[in-house]
C-alpha atoms as a PDB file:
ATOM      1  CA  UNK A   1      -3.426  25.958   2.605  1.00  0.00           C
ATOM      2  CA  UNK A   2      -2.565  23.734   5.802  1.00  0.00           C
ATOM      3  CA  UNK A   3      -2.484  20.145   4.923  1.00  0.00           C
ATOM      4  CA  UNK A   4      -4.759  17.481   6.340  1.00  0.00           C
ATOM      5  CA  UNK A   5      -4.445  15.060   3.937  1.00  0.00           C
ATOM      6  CA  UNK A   6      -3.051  11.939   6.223  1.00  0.00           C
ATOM      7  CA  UNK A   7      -3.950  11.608  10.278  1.00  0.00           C
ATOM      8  CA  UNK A   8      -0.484  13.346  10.708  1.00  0.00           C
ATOM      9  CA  UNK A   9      -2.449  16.539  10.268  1.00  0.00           C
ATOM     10  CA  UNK A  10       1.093  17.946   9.929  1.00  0.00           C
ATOM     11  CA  UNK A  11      -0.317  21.702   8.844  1.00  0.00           C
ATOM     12  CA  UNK A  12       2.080  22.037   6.401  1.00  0.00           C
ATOM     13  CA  UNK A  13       1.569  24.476   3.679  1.00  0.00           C
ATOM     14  CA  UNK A  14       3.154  22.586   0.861  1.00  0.00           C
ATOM     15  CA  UNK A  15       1.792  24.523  -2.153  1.00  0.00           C
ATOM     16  CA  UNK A  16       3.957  27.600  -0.179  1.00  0.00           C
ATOM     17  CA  UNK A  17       7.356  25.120  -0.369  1.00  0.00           C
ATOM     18  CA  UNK A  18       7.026  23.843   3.193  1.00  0.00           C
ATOM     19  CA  UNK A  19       7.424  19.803   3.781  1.00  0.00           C
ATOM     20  CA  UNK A  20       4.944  17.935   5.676  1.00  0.00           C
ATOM     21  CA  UNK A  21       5.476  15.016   7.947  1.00  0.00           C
ATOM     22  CA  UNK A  22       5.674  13.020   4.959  1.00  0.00           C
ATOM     23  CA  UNK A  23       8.448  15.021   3.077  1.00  0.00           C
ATOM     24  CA  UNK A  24       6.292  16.091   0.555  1.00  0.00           C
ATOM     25  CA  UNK A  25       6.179  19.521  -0.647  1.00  0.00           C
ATOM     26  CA  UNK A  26       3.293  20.843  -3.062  1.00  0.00           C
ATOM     27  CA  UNK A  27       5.138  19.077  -6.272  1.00  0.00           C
ATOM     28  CA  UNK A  28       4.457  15.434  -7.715  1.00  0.00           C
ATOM     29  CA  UNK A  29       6.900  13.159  -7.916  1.00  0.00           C
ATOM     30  CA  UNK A  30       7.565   9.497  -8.708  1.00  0.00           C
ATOM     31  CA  UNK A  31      10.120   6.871  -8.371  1.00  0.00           C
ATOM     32  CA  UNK A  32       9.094   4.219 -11.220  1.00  0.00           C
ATOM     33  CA  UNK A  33       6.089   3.653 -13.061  1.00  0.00           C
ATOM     34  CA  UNK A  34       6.143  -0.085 -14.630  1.00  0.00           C
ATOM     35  CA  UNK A  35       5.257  -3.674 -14.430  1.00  0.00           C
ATOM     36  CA  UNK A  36       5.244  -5.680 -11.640  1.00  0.00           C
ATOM     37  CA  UNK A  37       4.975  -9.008 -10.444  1.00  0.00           C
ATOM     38  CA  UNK A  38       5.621  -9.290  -7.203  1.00  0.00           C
ATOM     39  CA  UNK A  39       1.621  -8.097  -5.974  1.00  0.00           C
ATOM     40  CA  UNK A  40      -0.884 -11.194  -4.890  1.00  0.00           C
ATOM     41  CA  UNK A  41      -1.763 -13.820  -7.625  1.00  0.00           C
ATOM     42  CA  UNK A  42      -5.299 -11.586  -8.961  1.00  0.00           C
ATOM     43  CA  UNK A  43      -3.248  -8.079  -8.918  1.00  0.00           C
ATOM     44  CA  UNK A  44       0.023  -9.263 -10.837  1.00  0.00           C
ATOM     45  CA  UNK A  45      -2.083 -11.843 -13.407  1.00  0.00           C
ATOM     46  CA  UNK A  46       0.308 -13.206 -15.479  1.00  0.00           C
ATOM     47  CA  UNK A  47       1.582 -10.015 -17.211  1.00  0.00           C
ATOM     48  CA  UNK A  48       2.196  -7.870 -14.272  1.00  0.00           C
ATOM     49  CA  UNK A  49       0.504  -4.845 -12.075  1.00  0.00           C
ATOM     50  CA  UNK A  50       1.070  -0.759 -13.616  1.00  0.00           C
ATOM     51  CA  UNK A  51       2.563  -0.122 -10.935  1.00  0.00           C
ATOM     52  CA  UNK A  52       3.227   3.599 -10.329  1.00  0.00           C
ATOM     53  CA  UNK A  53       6.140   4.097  -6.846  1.00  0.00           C
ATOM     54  CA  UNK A  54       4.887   7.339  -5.546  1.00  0.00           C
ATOM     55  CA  UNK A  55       7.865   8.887  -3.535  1.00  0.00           C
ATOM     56  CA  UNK A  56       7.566  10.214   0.120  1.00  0.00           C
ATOM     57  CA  UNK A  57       4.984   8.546   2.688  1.00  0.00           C
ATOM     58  CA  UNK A  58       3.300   9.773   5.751  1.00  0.00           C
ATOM     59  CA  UNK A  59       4.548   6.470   7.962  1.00  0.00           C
ATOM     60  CA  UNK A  60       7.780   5.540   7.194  1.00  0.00           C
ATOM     61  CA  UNK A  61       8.188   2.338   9.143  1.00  0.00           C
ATOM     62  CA  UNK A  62      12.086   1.682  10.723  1.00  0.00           C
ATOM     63  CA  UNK A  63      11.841  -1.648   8.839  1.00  0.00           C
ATOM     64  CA  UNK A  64      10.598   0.048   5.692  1.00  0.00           C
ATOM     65  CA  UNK A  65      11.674  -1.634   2.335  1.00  0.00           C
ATOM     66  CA  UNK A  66      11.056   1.254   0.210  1.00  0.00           C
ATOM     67  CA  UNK A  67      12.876   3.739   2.333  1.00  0.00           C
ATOM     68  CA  UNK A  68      14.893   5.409  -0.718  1.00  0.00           C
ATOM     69  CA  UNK A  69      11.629   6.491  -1.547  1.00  0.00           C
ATOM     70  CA  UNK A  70       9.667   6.648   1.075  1.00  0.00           C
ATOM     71  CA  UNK A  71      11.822   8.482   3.570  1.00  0.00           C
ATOM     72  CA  UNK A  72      14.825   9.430   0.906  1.00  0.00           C
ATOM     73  CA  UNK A  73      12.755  10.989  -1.560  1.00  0.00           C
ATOM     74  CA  UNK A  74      14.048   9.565  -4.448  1.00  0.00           C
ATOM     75  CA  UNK A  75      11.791  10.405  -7.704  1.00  0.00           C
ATOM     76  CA  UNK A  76      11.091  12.566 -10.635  1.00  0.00           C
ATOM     77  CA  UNK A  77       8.331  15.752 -10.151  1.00  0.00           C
ATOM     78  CA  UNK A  78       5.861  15.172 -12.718  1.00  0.00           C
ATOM     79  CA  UNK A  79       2.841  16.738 -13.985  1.00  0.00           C
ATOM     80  CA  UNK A  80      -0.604  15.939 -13.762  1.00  0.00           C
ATOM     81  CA  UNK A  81      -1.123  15.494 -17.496  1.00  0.00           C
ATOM     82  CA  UNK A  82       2.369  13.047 -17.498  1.00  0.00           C
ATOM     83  CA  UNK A  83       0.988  10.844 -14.645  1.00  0.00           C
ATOM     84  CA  UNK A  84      -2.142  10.465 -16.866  1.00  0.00           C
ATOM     85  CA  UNK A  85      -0.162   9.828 -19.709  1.00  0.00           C
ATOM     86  CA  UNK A  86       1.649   6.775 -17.719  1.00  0.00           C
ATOM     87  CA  UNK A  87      -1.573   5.711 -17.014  1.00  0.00           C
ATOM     88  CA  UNK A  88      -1.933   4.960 -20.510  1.00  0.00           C
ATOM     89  CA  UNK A  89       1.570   3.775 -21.038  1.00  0.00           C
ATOM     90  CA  UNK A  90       1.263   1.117 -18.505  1.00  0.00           C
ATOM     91  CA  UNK A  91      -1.817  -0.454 -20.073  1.00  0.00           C
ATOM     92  CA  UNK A  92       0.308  -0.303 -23.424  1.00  0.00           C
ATOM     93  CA  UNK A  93       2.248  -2.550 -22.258  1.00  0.00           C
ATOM     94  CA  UNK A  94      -0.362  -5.035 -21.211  1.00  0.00           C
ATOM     95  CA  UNK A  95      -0.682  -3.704 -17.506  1.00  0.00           C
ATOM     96  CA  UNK A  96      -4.037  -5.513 -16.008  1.00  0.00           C
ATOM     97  CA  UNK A  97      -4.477  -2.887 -13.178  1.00  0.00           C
ATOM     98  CA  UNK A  98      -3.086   1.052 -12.491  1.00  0.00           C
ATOM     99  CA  UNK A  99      -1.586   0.265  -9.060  1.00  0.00           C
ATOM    100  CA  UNK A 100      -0.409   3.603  -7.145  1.00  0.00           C
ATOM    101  CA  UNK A 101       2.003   2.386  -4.207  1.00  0.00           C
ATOM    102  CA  UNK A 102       2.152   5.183  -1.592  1.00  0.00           C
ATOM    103  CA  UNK A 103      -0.779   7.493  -2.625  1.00  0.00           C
ATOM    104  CA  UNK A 104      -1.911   9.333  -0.006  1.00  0.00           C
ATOM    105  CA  UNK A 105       0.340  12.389  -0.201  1.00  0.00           C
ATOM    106  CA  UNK A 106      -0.581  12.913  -3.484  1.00  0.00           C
ATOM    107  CA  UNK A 107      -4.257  12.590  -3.243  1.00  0.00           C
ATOM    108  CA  UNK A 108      -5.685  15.779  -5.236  1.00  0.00           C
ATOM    109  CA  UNK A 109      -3.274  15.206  -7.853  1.00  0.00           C
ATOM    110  CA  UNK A 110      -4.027  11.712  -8.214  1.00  0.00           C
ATOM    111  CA  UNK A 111      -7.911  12.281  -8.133  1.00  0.00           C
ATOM    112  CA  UNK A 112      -7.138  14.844 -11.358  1.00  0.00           C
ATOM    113  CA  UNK A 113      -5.341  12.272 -13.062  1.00  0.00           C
ATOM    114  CA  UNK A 114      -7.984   9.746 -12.571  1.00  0.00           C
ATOM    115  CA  UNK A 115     -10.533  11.745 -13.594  1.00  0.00           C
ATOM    116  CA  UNK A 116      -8.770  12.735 -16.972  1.00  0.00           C
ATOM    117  CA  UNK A 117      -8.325   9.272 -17.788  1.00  0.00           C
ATOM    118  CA  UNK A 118     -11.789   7.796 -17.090  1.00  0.00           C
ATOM    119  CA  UNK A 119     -13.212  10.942 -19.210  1.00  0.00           C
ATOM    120  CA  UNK A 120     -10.706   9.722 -22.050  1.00  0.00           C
ATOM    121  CA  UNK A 121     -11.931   5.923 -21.956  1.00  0.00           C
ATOM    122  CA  UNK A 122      -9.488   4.447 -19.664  1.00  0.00           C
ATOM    123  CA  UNK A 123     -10.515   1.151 -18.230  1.00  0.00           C
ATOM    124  CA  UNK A 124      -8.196  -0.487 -15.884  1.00  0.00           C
ATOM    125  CA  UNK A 125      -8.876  -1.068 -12.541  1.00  0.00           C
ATOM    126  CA  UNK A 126      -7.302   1.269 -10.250  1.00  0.00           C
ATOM    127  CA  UNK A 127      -5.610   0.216  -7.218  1.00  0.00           C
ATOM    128  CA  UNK A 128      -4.679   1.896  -4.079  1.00  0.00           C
ATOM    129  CA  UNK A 129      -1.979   0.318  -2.775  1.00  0.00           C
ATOM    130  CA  UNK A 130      -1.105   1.899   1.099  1.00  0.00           C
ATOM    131  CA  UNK A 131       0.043   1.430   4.252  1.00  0.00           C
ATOM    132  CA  UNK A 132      -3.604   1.835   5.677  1.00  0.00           C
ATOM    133  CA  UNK A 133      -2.602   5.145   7.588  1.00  0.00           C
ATOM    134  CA  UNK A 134      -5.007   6.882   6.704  1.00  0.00           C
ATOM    135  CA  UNK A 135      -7.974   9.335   7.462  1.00  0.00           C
ATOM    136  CA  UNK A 136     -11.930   8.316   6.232  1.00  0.00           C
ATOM    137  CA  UNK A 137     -12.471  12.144   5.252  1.00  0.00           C
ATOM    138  CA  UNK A 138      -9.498  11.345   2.326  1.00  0.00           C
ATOM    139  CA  UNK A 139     -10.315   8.085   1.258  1.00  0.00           C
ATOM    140  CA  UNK A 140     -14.018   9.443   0.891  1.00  0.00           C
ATOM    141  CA  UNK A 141     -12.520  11.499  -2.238  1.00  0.00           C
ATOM    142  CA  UNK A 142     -11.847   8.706  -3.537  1.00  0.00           C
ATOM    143  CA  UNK A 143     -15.155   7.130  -4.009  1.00  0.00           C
ATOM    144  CA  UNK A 144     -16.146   5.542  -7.884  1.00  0.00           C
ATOM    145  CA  UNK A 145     -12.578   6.438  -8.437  1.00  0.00           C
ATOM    146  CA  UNK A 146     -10.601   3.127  -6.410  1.00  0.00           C
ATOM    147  CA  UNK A 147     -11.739  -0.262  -7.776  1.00  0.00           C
ATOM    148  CA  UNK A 148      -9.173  -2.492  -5.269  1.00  0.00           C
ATOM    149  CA  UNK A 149      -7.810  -1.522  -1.581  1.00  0.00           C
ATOM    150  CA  UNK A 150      -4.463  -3.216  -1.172  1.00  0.00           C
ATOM    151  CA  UNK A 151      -3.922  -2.014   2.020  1.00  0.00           C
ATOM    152  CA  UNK A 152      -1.971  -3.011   4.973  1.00  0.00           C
ATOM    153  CA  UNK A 153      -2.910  -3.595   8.781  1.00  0.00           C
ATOM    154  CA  UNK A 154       0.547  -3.574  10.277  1.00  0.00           C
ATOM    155  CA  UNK A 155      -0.932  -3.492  14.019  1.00  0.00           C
ATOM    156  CA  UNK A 156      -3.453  -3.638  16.824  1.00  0.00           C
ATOM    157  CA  UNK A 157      -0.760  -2.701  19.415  1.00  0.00           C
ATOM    158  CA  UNK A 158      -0.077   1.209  19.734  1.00  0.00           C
ATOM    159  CA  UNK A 159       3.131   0.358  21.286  1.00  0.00           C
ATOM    160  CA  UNK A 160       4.314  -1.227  18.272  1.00  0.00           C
ATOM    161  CA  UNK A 161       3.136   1.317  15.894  1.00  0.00           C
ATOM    162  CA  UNK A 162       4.714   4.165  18.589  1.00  0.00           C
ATOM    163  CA  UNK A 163       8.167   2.357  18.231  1.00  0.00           C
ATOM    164  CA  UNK A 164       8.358   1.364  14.889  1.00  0.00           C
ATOM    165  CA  UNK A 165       6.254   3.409  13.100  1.00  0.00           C
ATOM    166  CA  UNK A 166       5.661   6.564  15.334  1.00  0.00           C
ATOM    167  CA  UNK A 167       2.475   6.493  14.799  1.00  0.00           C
ATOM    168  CA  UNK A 168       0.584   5.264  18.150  1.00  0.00           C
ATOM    169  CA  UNK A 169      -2.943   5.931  16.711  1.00  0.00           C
ATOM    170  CA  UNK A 170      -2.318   3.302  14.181  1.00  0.00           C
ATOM    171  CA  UNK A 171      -4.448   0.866  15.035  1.00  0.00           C
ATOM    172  CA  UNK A 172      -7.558   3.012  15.781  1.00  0.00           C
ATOM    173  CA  UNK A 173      -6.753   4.883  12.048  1.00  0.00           C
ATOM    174  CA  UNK A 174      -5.924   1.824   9.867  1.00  0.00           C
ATOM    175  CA  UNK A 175      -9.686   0.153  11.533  1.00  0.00           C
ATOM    176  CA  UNK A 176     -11.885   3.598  10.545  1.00  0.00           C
ATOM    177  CA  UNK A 177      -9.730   3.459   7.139  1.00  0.00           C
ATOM    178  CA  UNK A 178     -10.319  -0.548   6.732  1.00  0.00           C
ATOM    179  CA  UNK A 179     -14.189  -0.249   7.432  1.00  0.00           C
ATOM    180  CA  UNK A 180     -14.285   2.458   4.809  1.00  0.00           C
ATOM    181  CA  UNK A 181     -12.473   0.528   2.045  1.00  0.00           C
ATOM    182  CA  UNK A 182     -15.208  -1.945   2.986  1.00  0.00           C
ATOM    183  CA  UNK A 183     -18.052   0.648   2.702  1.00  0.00           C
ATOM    184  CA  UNK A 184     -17.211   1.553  -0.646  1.00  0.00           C
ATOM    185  CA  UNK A 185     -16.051  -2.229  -2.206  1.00  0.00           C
ATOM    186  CA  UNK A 186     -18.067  -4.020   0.052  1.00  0.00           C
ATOM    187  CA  UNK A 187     -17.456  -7.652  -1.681  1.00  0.00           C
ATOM    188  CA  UNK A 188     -14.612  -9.058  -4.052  1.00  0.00           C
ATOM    189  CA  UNK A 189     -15.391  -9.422  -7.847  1.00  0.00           C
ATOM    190  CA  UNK A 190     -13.033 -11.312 -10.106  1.00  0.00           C
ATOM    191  CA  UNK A 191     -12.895 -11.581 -14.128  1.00  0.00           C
ATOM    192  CA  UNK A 192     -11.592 -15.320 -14.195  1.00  0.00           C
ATOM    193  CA  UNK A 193      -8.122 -15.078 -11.889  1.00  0.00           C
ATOM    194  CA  UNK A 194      -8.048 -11.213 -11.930  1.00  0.00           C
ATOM    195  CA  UNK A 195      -9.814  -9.344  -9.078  1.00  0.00           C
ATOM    196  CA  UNK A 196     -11.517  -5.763 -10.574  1.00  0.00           C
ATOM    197  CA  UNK A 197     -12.561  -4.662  -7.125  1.00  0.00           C
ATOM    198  CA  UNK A 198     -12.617  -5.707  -3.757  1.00  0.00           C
ATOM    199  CA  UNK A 199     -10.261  -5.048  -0.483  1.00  0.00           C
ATOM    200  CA  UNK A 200      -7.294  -7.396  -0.026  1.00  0.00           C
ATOM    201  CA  UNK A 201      -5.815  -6.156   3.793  1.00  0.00           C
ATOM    202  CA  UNK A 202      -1.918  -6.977   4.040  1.00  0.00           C
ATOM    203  CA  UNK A 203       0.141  -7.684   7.140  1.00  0.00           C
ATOM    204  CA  UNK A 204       3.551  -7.781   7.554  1.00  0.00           C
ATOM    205  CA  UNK A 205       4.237 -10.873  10.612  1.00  0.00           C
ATOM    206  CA  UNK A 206       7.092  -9.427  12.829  1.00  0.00           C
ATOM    207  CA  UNK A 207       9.677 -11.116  14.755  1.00  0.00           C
ATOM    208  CA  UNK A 208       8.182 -11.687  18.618  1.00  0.00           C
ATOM    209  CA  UNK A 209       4.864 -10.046  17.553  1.00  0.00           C
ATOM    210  CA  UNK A 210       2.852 -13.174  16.978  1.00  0.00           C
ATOM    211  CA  UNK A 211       0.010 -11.882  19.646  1.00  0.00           C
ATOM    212  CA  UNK A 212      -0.607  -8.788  18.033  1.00  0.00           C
ATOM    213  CA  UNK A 213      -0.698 -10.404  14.642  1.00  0.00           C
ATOM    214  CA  UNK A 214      -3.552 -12.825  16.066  1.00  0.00           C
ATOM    215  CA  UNK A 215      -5.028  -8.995  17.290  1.00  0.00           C
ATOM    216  CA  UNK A 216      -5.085  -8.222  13.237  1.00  0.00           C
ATOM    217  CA  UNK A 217      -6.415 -11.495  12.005  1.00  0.00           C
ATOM    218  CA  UNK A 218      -9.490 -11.269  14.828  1.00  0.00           C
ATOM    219  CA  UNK A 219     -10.151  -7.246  13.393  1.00  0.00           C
ATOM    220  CA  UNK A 220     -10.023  -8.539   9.795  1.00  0.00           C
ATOM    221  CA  UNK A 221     -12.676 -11.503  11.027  1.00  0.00           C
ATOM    222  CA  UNK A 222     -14.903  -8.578  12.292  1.00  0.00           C
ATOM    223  CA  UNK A 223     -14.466  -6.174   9.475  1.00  0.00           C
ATOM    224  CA  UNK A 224     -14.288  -8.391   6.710  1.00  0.00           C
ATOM    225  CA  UNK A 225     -15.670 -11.300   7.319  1.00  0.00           C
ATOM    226  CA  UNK A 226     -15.425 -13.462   3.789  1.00  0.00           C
ATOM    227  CA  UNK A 227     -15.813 -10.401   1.481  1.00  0.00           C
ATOM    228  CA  UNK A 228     -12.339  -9.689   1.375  1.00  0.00           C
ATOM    229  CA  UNK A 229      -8.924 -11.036   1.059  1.00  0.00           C
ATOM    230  CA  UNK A 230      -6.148 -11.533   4.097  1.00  0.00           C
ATOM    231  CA  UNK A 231      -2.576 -11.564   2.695  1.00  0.00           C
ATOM    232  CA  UNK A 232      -0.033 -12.854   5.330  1.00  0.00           C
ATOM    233  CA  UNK A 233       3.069 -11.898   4.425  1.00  0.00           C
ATOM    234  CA  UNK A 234       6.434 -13.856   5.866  1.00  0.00           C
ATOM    235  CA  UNK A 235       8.944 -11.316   3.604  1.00  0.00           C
ATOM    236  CA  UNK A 236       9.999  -9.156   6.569  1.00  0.00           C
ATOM    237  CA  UNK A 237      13.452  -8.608   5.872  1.00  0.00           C
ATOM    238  CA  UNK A 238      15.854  -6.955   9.320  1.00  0.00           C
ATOM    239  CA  UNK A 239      16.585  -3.771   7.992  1.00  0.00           C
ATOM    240  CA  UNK A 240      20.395  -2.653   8.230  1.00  0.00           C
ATOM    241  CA  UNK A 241      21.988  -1.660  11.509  1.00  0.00           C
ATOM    242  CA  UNK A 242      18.943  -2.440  13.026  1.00  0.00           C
ATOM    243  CA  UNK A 243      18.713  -0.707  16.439  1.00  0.00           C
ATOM    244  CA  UNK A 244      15.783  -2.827  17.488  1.00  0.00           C
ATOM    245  CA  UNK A 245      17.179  -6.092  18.918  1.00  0.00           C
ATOM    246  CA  UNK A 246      13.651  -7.809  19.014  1.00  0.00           C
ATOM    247  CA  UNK A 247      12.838  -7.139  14.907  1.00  0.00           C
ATOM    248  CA  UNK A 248      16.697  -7.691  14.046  1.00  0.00           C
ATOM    249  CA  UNK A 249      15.872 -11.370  12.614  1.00  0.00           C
ATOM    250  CA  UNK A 250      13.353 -12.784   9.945  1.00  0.00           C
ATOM    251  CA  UNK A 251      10.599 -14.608  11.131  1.00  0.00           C
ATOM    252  CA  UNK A 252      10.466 -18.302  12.198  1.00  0.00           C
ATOM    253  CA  UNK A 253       8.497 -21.188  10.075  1.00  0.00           C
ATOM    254  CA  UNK A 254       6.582 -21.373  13.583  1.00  0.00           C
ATOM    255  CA  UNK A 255       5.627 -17.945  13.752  1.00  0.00           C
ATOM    256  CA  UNK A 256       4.664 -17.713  10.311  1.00  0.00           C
ATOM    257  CA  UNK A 257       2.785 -21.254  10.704  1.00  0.00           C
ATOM    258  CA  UNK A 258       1.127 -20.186  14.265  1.00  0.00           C
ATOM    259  CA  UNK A 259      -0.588 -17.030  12.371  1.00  0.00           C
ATOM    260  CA  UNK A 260      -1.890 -18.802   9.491  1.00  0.00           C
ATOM    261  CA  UNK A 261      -3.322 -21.703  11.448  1.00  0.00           C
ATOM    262  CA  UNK A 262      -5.218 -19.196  13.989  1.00  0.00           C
ATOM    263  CA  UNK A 263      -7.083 -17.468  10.531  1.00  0.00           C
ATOM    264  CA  UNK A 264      -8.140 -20.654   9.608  1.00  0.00           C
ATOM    265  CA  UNK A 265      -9.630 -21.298  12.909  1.00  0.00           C
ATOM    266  CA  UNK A 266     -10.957 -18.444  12.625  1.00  0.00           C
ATOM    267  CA  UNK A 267     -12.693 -19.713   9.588  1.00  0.00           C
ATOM    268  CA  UNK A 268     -10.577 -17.070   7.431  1.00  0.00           C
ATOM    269  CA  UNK A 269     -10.720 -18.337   3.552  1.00  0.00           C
ATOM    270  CA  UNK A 270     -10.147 -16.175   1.455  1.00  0.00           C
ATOM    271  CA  UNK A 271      -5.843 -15.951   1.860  1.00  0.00           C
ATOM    272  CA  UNK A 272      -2.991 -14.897   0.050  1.00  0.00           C
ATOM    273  CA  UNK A 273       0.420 -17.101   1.860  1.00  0.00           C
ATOM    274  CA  UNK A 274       3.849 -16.855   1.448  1.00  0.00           C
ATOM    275  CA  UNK A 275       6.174 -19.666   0.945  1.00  0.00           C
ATOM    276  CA  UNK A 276       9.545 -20.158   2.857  1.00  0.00           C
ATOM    277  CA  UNK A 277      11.616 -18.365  -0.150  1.00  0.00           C
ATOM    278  CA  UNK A 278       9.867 -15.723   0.283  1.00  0.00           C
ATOM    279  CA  UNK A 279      12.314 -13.864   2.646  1.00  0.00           C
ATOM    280  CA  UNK A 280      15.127 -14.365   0.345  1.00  0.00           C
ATOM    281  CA  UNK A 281      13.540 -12.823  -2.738  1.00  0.00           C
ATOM    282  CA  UNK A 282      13.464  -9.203  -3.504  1.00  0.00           C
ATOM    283  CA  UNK A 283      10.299  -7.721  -3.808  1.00  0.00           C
ATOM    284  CA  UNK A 284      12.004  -4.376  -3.716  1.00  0.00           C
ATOM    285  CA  UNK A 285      12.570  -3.128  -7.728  1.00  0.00           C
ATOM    286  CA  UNK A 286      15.310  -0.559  -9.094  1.00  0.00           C
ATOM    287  CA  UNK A 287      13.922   2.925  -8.376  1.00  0.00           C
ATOM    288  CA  UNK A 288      15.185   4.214 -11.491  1.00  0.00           C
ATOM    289  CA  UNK A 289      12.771   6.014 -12.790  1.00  0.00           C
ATOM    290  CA  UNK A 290      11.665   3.818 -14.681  1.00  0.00           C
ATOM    291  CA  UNK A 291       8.667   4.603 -17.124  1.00  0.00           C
ATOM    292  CA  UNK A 292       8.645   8.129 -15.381  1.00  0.00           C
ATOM    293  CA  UNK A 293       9.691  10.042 -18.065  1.00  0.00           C
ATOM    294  CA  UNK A 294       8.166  10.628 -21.792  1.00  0.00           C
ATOM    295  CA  UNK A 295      10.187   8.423 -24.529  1.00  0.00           C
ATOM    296  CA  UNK A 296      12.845   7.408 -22.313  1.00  0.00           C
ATOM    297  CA  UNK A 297      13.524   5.402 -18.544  1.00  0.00           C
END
């Protein structure tokens, strides 16, 4: 069967062995399933986020801090039943949330999984953690099964998203997608400091992009309004050899500063900011498998 699972509609017939845009063939595989702390405040509580690294991803973004994963491929194939079973695992171990980073590729598989576990009593929130690239007709599938969208809006500019993300239908995509994260967790419910379901949208400021960034605050405004989250992220880190002179530095404090200060005119609220350090730390854990495998890392 030709897959259509992400707005690559790449036609790929994975379950046969081919690859699709993504790199993805018709097995399941995964990089590190574990705790994590490095999420917003009401995702990584104080004992961390499940956090399950899917491997492959339809985007894959030249600045891209996962790209051992994302476009390397690093991971483990799974089954089903073990990805259910690490579902389990990770609450074990005092998880507050199943967080799957890079799901889309993996969407049937990850529906089965989900479904196992809710018929077996599981009670986590589950979180789908993506780059917002993605089609309505897939997240649809989804529906009763995703309690939190952590998804990013990485631009309004389909020159940007053509150059660094080859993906020139971005913006259109990630709006449909955003509107229906918002159709089906329309408002943000928290248990004390923990959120249980809601949307929180992500972006990633760029170097020189500060217009388009304004473009993403004013779609959140019209999307969102105050029933969901903004998280304004300062961590973008140059990547190495960086062929792109204009995204080959971090950010400024004034760039950062100029964004946050329009979403408050814009009577944003509700928002998740980084602090100067943030650029120095690494977000980015050891894909080691970690948790991926039964009795063992």
């Amino acid at each position: 069967m030709k897959c259509t699972i992400c707005p690559r509609l790449c036609g790929a017939d994975r379950n046969g062995g081919e690859r699709g845009y993504c790199g993805a063939d018709g097995s399941l595989k995964v990089a590190r399933a574990a705790l994590h702390m490095w999420e917003e405040p009401p995702i990584s509580g104080e004992r961390g986020s499940g956090t399950v690294f899917f491997s492959h991803c339809p985007l894959k973004c030249v600045y891209c801090q996962n790209r051992d994963i994302s476009s390397g491929g690093d991971g483990l194939v799974i089954s089903v039943d073990r990805l259910c079973e690490i579902f389990f695992e990770l609450k074990e171990k005092g998880a507050h949330n199943i967080n799957l980073v890079s799901p889309t590729q993996y969407t049937n598989e990850i529906i089965a999984a989900v479904k196992t576990a809710k018929s077996r009593g599981f009670d986590l929130p589950f979180v789908y953690n993506t780059s917002g690239y993605e089609r309505v007709e897939t997240l649809q599938k989804f529906r009763g099964l995703i309690d939190i969208y952590l998804t990013d809006f990485k631009y309004m500019s389909p020159d940007a998203a053509k150059i660094y993300s080859n993906a020139a239908d971005y913006p259109n995509v990630a709006e449909s997608a955003l509107r229906e994260m918002m159709r089906q967790q329309p408002t943000c419910v928290f248990d004390g400091e923990l959120m249980q379901s809601g949307v929180i949208v992500r972006h990633l400021i760029l170097p020189g992009n500060i217009g388009d960034s304004k473009d993403v605050v004013d779609i959140f405004s019209d999307i969102c309004g105050s029933h969901a989250c903004l998280s304004l992220m300062r961590q973008y880190t140059p990547p190495k050899n960086c062929t792109f002179a204009e995204i080959s530095r971090p950010i400024t404090d004034g760039e950062y500063d100029e964004v946050v200060n329009y979403a408050l005119m814009c009577g944003i609220k509700n928002m998740f900011l980084q602090d100067g350090e943030s650029v120095s730390e690494s977000f980015i854990p050891a894909f080691d498998y970690e948790g991926v495998l039964k009795n063992g890392t």
